[in-house]
PDB file of N, CA and C in Angstrom:
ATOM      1  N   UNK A   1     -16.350  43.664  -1.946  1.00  0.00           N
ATOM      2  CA  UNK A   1     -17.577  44.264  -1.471  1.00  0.00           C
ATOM      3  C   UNK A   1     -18.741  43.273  -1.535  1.00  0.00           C
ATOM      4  N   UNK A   2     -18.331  42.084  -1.639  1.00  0.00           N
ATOM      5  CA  UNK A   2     -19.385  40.941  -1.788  1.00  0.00           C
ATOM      6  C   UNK A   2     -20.262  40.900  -0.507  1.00  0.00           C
ATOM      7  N   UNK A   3     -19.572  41.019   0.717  1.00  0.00           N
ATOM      8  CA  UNK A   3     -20.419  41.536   1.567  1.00  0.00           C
ATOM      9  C   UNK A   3     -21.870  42.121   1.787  1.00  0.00           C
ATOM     10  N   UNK A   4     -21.541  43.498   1.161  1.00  0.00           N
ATOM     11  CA  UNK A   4     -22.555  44.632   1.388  1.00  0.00           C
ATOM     12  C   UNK A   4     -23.387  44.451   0.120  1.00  0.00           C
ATOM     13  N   UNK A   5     -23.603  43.360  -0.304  1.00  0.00           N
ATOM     14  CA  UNK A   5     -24.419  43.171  -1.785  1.00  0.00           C
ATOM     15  C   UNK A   5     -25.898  41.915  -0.732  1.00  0.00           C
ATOM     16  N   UNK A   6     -25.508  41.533   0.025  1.00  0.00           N
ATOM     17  CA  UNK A   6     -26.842  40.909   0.760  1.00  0.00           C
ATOM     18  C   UNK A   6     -27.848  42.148   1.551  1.00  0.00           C
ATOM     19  N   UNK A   7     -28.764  41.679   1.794  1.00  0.00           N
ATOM     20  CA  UNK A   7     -29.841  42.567   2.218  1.00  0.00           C
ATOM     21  C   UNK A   7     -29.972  42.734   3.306  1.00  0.00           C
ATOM     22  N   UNK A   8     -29.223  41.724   4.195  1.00  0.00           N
ATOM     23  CA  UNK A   8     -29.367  42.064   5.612  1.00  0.00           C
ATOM     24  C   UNK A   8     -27.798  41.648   6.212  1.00  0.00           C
ATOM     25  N   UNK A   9     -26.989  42.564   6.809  1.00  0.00           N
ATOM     26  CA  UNK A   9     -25.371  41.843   7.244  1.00  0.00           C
ATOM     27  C   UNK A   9     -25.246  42.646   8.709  1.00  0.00           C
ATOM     28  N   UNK A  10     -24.165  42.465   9.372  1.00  0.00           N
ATOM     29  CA  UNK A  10     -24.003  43.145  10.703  1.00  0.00           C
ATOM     30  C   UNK A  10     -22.492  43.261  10.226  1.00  0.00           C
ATOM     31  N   UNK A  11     -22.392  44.786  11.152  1.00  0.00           N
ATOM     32  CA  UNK A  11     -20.554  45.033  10.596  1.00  0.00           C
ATOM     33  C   UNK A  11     -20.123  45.293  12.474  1.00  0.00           C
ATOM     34  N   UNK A  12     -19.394  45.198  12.231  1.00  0.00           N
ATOM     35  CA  UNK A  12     -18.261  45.611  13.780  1.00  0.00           C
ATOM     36  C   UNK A  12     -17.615  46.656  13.771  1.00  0.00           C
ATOM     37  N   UNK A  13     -17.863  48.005  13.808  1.00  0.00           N
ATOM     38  CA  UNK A  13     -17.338  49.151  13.409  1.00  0.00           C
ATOM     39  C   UNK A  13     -16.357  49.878  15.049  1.00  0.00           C
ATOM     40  N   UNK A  14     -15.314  50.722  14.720  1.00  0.00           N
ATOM     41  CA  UNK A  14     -14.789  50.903  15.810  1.00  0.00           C
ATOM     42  C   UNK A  14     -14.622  52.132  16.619  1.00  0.00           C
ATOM     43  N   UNK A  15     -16.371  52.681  17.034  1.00  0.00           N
ATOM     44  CA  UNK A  15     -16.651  53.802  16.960  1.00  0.00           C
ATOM     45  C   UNK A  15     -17.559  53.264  18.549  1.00  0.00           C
ATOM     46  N   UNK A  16     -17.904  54.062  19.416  1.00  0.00           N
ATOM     47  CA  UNK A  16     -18.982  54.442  20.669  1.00  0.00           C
ATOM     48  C   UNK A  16     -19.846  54.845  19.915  1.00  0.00           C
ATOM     49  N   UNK A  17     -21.322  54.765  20.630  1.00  0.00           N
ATOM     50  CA  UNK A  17     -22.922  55.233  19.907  1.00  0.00           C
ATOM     51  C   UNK A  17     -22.651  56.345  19.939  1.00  0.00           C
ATOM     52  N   UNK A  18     -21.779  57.019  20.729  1.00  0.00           N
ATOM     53  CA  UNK A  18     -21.727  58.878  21.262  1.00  0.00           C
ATOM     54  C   UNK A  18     -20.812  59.103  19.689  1.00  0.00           C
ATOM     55  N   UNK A  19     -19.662  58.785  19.421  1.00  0.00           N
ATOM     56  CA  UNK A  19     -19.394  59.238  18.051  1.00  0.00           C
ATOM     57  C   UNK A  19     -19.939  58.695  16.488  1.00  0.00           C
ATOM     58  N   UNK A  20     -20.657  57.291  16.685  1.00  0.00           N
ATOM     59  CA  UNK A  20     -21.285  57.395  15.665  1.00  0.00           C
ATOM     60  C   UNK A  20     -22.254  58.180  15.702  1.00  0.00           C
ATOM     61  N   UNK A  21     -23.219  58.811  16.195  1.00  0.00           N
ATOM     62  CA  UNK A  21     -24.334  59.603  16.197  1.00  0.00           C
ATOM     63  C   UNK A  21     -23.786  60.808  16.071  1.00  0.00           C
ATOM     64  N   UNK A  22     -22.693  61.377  16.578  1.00  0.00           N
ATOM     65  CA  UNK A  22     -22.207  62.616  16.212  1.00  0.00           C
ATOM     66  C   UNK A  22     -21.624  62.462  14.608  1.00  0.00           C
ATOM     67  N   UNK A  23     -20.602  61.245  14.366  1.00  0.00           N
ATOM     68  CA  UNK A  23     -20.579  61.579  12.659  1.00  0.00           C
ATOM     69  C   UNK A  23     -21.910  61.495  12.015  1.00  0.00           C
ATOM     70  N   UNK A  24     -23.157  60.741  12.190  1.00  0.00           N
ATOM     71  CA  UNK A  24     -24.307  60.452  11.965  1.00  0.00           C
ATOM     72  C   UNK A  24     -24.481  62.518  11.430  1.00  0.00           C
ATOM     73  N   UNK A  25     -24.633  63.078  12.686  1.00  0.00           N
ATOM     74  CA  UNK A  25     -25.330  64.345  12.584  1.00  0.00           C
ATOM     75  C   UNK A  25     -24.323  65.746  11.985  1.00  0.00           C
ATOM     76  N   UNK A  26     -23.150  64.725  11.644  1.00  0.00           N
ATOM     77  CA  UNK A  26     -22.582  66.205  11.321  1.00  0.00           C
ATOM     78  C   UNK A  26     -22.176  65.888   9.560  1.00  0.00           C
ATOM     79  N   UNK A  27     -22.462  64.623   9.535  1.00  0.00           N
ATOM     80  CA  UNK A  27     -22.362  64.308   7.869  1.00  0.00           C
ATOM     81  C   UNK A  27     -23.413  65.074   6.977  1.00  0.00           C
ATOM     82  N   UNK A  28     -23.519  65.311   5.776  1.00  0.00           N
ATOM     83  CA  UNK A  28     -23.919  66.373   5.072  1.00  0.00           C
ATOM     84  C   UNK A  28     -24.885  65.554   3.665  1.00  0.00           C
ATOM     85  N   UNK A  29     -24.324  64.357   3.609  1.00  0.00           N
ATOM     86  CA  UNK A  29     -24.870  63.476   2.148  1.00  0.00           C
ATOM     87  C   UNK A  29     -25.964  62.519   1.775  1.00  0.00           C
ATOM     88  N   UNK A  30     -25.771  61.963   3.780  1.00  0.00           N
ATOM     89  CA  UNK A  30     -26.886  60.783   3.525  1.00  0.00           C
ATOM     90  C   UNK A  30     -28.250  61.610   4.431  1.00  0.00           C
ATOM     91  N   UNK A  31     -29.370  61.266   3.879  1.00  0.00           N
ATOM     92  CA  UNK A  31     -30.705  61.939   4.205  1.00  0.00           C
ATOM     93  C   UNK A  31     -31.000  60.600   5.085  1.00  0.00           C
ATOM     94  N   UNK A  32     -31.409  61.086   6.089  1.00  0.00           N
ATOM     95  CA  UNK A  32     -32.164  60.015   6.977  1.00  0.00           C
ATOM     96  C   UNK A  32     -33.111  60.409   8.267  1.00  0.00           C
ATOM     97  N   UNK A  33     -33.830  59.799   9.371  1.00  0.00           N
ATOM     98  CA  UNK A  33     -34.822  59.746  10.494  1.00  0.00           C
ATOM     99  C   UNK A  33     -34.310  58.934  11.413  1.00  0.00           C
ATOM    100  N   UNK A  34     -34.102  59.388  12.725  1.00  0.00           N
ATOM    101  CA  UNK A  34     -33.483  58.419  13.388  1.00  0.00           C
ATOM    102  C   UNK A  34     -34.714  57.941  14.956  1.00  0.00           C
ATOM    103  N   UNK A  35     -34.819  57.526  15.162  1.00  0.00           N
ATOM    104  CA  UNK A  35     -35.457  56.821  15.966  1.00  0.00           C
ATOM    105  C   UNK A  35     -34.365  56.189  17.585  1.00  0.00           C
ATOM    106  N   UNK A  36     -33.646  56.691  18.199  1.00  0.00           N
ATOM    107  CA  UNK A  36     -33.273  55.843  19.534  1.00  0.00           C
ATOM    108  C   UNK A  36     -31.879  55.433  18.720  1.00  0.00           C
ATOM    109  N   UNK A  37     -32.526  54.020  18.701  1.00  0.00           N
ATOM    110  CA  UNK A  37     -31.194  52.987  17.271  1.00  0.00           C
ATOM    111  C   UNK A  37     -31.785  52.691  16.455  1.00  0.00           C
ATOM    112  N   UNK A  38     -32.664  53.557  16.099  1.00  0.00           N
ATOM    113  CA  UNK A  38     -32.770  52.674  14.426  1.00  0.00           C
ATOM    114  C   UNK A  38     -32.903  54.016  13.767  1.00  0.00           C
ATOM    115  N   UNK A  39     -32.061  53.692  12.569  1.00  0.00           N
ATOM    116  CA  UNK A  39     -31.671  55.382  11.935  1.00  0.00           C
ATOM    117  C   UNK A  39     -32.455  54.464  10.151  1.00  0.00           C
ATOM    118  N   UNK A  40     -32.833  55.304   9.417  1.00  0.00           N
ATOM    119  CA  UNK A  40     -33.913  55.050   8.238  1.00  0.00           C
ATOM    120  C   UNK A  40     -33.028  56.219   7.447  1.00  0.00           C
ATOM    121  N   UNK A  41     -32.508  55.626   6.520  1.00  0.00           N
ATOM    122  CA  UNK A  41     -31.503  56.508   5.378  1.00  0.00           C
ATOM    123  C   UNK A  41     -32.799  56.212   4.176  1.00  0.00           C
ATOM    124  N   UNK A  42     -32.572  57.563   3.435  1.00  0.00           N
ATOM    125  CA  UNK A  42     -33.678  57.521   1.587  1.00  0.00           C
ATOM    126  C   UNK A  42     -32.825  57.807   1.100  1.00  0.00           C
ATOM    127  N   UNK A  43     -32.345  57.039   0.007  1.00  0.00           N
ATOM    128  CA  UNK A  43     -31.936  57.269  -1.133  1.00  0.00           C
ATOM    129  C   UNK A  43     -32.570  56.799  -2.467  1.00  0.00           C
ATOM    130  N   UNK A  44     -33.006  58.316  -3.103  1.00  0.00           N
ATOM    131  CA  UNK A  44     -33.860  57.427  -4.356  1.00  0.00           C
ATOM    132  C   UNK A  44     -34.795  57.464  -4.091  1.00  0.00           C
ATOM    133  N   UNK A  45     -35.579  57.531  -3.093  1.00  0.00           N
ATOM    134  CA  UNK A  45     -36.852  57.263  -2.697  1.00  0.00           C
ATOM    135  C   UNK A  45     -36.769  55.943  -2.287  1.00  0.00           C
ATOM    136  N   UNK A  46     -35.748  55.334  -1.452  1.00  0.00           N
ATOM    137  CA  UNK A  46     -36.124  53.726  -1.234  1.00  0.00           C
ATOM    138  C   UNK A  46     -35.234  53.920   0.032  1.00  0.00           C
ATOM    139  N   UNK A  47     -35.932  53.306   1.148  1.00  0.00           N
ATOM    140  CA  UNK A  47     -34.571  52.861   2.491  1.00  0.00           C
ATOM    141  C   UNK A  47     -33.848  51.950   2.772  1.00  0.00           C
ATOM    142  N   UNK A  48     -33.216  52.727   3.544  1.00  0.00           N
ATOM    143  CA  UNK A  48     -32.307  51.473   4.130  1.00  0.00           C
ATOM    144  C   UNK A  48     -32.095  51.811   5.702  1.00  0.00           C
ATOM    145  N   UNK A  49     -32.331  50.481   6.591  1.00  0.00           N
ATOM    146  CA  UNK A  49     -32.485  50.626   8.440  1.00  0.00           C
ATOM    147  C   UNK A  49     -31.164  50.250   8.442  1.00  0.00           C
ATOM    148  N   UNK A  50     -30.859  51.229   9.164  1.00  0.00           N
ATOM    149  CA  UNK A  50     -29.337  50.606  10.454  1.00  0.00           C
ATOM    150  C   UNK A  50     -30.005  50.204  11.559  1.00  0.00           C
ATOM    151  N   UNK A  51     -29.395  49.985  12.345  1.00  0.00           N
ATOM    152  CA  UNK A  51     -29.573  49.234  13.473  1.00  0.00           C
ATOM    153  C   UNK A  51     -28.839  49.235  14.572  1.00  0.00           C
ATOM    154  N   UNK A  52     -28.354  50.671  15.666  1.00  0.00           N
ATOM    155  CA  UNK A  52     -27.072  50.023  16.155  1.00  0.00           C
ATOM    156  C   UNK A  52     -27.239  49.530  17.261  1.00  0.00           C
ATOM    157  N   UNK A  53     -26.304  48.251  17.592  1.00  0.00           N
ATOM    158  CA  UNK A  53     -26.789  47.340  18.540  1.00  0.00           C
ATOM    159  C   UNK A  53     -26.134  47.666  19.895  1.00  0.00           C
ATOM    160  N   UNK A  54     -25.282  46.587  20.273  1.00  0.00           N
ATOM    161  CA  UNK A  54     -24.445  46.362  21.754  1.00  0.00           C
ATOM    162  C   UNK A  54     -23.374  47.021  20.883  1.00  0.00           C
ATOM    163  N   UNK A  55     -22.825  48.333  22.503  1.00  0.00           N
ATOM    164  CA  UNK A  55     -21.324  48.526  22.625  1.00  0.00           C
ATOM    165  C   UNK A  55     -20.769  47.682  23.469  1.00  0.00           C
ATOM    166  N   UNK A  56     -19.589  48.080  22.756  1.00  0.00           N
ATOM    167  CA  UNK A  56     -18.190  46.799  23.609  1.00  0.00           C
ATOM    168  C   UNK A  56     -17.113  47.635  23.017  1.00  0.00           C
ATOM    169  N   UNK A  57     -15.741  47.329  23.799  1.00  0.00           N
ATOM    170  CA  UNK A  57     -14.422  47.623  23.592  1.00  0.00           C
ATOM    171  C   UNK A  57     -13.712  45.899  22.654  1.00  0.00           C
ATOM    172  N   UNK A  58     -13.053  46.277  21.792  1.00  0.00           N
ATOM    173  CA  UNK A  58     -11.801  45.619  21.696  1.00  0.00           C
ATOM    174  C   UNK A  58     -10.844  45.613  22.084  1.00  0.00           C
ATOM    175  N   UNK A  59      -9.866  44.408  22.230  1.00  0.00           N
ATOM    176  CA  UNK A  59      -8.307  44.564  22.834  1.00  0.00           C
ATOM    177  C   UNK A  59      -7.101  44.125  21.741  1.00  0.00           C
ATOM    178  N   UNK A  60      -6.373  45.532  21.812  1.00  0.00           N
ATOM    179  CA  UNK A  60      -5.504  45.253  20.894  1.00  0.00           C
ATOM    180  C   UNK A  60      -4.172  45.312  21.423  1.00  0.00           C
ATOM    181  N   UNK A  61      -3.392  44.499  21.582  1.00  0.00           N
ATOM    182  CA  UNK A  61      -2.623  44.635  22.547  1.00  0.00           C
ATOM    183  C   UNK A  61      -2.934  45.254  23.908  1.00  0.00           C
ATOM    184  N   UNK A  62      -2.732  46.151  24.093  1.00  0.00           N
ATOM    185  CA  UNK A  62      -2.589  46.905  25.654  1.00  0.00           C
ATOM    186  C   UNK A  62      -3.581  47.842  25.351  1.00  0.00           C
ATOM    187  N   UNK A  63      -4.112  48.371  24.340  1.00  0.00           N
ATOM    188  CA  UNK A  63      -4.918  49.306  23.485  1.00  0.00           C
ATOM    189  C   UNK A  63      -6.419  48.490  24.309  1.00  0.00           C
ATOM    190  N   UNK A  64      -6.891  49.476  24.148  1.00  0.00           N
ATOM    191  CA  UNK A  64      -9.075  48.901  24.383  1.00  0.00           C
ATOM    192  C   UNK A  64      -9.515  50.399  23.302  1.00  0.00           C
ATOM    193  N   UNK A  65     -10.027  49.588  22.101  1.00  0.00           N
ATOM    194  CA  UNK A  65     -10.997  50.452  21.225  1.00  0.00           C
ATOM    195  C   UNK A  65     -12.484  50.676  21.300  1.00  0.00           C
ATOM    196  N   UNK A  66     -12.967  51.178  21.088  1.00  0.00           N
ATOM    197  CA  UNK A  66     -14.344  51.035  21.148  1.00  0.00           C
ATOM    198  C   UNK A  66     -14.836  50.496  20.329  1.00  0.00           C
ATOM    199  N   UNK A  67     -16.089  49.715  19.902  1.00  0.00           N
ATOM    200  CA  UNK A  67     -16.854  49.022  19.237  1.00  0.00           C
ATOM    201  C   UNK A  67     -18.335  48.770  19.349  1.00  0.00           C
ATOM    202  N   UNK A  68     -18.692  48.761  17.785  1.00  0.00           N
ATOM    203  CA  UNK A  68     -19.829  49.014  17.604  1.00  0.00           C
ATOM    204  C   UNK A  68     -21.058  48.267  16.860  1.00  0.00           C
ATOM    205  N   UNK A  69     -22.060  47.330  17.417  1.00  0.00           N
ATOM    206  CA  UNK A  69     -22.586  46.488  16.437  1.00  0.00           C
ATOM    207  C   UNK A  69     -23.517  47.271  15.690  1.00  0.00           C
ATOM    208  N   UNK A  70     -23.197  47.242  13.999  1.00  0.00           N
ATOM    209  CA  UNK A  70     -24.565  47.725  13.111  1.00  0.00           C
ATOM    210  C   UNK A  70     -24.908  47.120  12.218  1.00  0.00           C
ATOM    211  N   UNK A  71     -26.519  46.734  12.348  1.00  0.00           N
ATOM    212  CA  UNK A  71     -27.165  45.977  11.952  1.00  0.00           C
ATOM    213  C   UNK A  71     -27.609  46.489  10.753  1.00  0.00           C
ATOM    214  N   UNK A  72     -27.478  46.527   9.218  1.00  0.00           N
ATOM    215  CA  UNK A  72     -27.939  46.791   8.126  1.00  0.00           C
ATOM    216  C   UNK A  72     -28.968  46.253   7.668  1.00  0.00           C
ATOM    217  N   UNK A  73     -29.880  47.096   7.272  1.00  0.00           N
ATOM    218  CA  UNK A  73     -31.247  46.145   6.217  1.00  0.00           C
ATOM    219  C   UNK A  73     -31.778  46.843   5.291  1.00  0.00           C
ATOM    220  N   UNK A  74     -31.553  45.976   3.761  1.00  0.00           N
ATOM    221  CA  UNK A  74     -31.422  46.815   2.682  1.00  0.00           C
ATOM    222  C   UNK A  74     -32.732  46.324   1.932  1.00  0.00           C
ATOM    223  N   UNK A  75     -33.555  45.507   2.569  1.00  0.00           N
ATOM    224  CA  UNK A  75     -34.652  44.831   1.933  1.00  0.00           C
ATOM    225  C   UNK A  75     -35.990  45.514   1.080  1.00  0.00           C
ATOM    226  N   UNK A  76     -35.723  46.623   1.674  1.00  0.00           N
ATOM    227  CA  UNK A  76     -36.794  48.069   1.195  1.00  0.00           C
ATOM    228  C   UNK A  76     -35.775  49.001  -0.288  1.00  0.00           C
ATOM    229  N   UNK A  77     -34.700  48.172  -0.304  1.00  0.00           N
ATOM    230  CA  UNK A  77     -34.104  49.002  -1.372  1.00  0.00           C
ATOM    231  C   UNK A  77     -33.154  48.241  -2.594  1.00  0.00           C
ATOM    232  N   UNK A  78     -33.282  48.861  -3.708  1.00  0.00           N
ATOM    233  CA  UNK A  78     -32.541  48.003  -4.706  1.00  0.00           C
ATOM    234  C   UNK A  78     -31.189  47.380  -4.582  1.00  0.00           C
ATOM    235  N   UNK A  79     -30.387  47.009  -5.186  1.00  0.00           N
ATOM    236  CA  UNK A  79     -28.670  46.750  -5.990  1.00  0.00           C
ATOM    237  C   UNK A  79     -28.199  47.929  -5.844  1.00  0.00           C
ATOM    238  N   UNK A  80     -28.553  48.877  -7.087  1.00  0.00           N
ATOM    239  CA  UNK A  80     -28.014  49.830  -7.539  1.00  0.00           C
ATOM    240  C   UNK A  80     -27.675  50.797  -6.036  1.00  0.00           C
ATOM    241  N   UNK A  81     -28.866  51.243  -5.973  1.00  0.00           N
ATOM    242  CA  UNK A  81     -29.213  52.394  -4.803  1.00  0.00           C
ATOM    243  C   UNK A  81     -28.477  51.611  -3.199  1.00  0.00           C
ATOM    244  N   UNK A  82     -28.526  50.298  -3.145  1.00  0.00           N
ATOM    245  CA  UNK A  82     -28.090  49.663  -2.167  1.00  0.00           C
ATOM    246  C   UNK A  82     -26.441  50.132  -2.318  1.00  0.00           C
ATOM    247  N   UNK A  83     -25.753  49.460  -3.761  1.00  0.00           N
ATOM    248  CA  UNK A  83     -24.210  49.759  -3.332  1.00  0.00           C
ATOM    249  C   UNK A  83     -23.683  50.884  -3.335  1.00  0.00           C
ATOM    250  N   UNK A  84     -24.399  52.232  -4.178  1.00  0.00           N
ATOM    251  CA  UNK A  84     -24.501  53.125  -4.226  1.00  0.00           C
ATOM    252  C   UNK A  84     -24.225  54.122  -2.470  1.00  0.00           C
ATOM    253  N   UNK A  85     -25.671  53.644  -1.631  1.00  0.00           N
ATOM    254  CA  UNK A  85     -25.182  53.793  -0.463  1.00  0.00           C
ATOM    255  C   UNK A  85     -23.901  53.585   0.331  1.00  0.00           C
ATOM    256  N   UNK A  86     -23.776  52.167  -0.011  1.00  0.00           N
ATOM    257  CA  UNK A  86     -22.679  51.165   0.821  1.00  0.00           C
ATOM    258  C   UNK A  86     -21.291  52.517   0.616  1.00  0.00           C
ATOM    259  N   UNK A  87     -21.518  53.423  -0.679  1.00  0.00           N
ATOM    260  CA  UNK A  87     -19.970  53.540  -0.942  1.00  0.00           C
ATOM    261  C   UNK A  87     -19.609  55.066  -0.439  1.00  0.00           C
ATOM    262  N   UNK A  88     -20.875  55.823  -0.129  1.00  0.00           N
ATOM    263  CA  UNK A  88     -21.179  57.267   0.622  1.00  0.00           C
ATOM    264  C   UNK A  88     -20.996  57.061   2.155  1.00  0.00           C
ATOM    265  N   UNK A  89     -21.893  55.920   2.541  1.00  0.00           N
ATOM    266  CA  UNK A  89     -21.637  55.255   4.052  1.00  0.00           C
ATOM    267  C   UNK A  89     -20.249  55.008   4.655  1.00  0.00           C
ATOM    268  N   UNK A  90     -19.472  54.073   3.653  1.00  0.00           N
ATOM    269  CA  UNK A  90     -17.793  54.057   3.836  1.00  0.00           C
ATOM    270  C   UNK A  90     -17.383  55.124   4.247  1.00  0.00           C
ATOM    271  N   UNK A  91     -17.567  56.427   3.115  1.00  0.00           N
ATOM    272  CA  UNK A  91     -16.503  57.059   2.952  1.00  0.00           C
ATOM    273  C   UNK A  91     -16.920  57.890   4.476  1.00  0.00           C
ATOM    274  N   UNK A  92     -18.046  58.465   4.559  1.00  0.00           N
ATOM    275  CA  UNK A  92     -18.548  58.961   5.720  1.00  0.00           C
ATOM    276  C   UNK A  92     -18.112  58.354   7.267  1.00  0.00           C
ATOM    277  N   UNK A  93     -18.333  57.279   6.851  1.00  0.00           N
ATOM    278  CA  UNK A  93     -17.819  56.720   8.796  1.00  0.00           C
ATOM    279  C   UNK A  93     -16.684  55.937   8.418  1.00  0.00           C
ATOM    280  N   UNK A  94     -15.491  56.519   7.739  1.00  0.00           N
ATOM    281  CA  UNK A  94     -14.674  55.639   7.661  1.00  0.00           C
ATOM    282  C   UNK A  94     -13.562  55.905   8.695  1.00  0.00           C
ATOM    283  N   UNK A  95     -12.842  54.855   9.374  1.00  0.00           N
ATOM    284  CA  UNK A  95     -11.902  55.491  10.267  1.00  0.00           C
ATOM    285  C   UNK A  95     -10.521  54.887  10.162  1.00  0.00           C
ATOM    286  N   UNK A  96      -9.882  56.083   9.465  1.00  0.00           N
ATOM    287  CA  UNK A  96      -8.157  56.127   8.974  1.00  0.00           C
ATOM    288  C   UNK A  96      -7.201  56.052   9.716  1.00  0.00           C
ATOM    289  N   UNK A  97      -6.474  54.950   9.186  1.00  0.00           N
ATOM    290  CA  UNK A  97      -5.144  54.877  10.124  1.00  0.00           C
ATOM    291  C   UNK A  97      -3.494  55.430   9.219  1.00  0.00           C
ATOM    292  N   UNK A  98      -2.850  55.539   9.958  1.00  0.00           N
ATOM    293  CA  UNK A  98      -1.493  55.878   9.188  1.00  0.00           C
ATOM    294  C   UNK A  98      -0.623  55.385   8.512  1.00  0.00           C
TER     295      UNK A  98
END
């Protein structure tokens, strides 16, 4: 998770803006304001900006996934409350394979 311990990272997630914004609105844990693409999560009383950028497909073999750039910025918020997030965020948009 050395990753999600900097203050500002971009992830490649494998979701369309149409289903991240729907898990966005049907999740229950993280408190946030969304703006267009820029969504403002409080936790603690401190934020954290997503950012979501350009869609694109991946190719996986013969497969085309969807894909998703999100831009994280944790600069308005601690360590604690930062990985704290990182690990509600996972579990929330996480997408399981078999």
């Amino acid at each position: 998770m050395k990753l999600f311990k900097k203050k500002e990272f971009t992830l490649e997630m494998g979701f369309s803006r149409k289903e991240f914004i729907s898990l966005l609105n049907n999740q229950n844990k993280l408190i946030y304001k969304r703006d267009e693409n820029t969504i403002t999560f409080t936790l603690a009383g401190q934020n954290a900006r997503i950012t979501l950028g350009q869609e694109g497909t991946r190719r996986v073999a013969s497969a085309r996934l969807p894909m998703l750039i999100v831009n994280f910025d944790f600069s308005d918020m601690a360590d604690l409350e930062q990985e704290q997030f990182m690990g509600v965020f996972l579990l929330k948009f996480h997408r399981g394979g078999g």
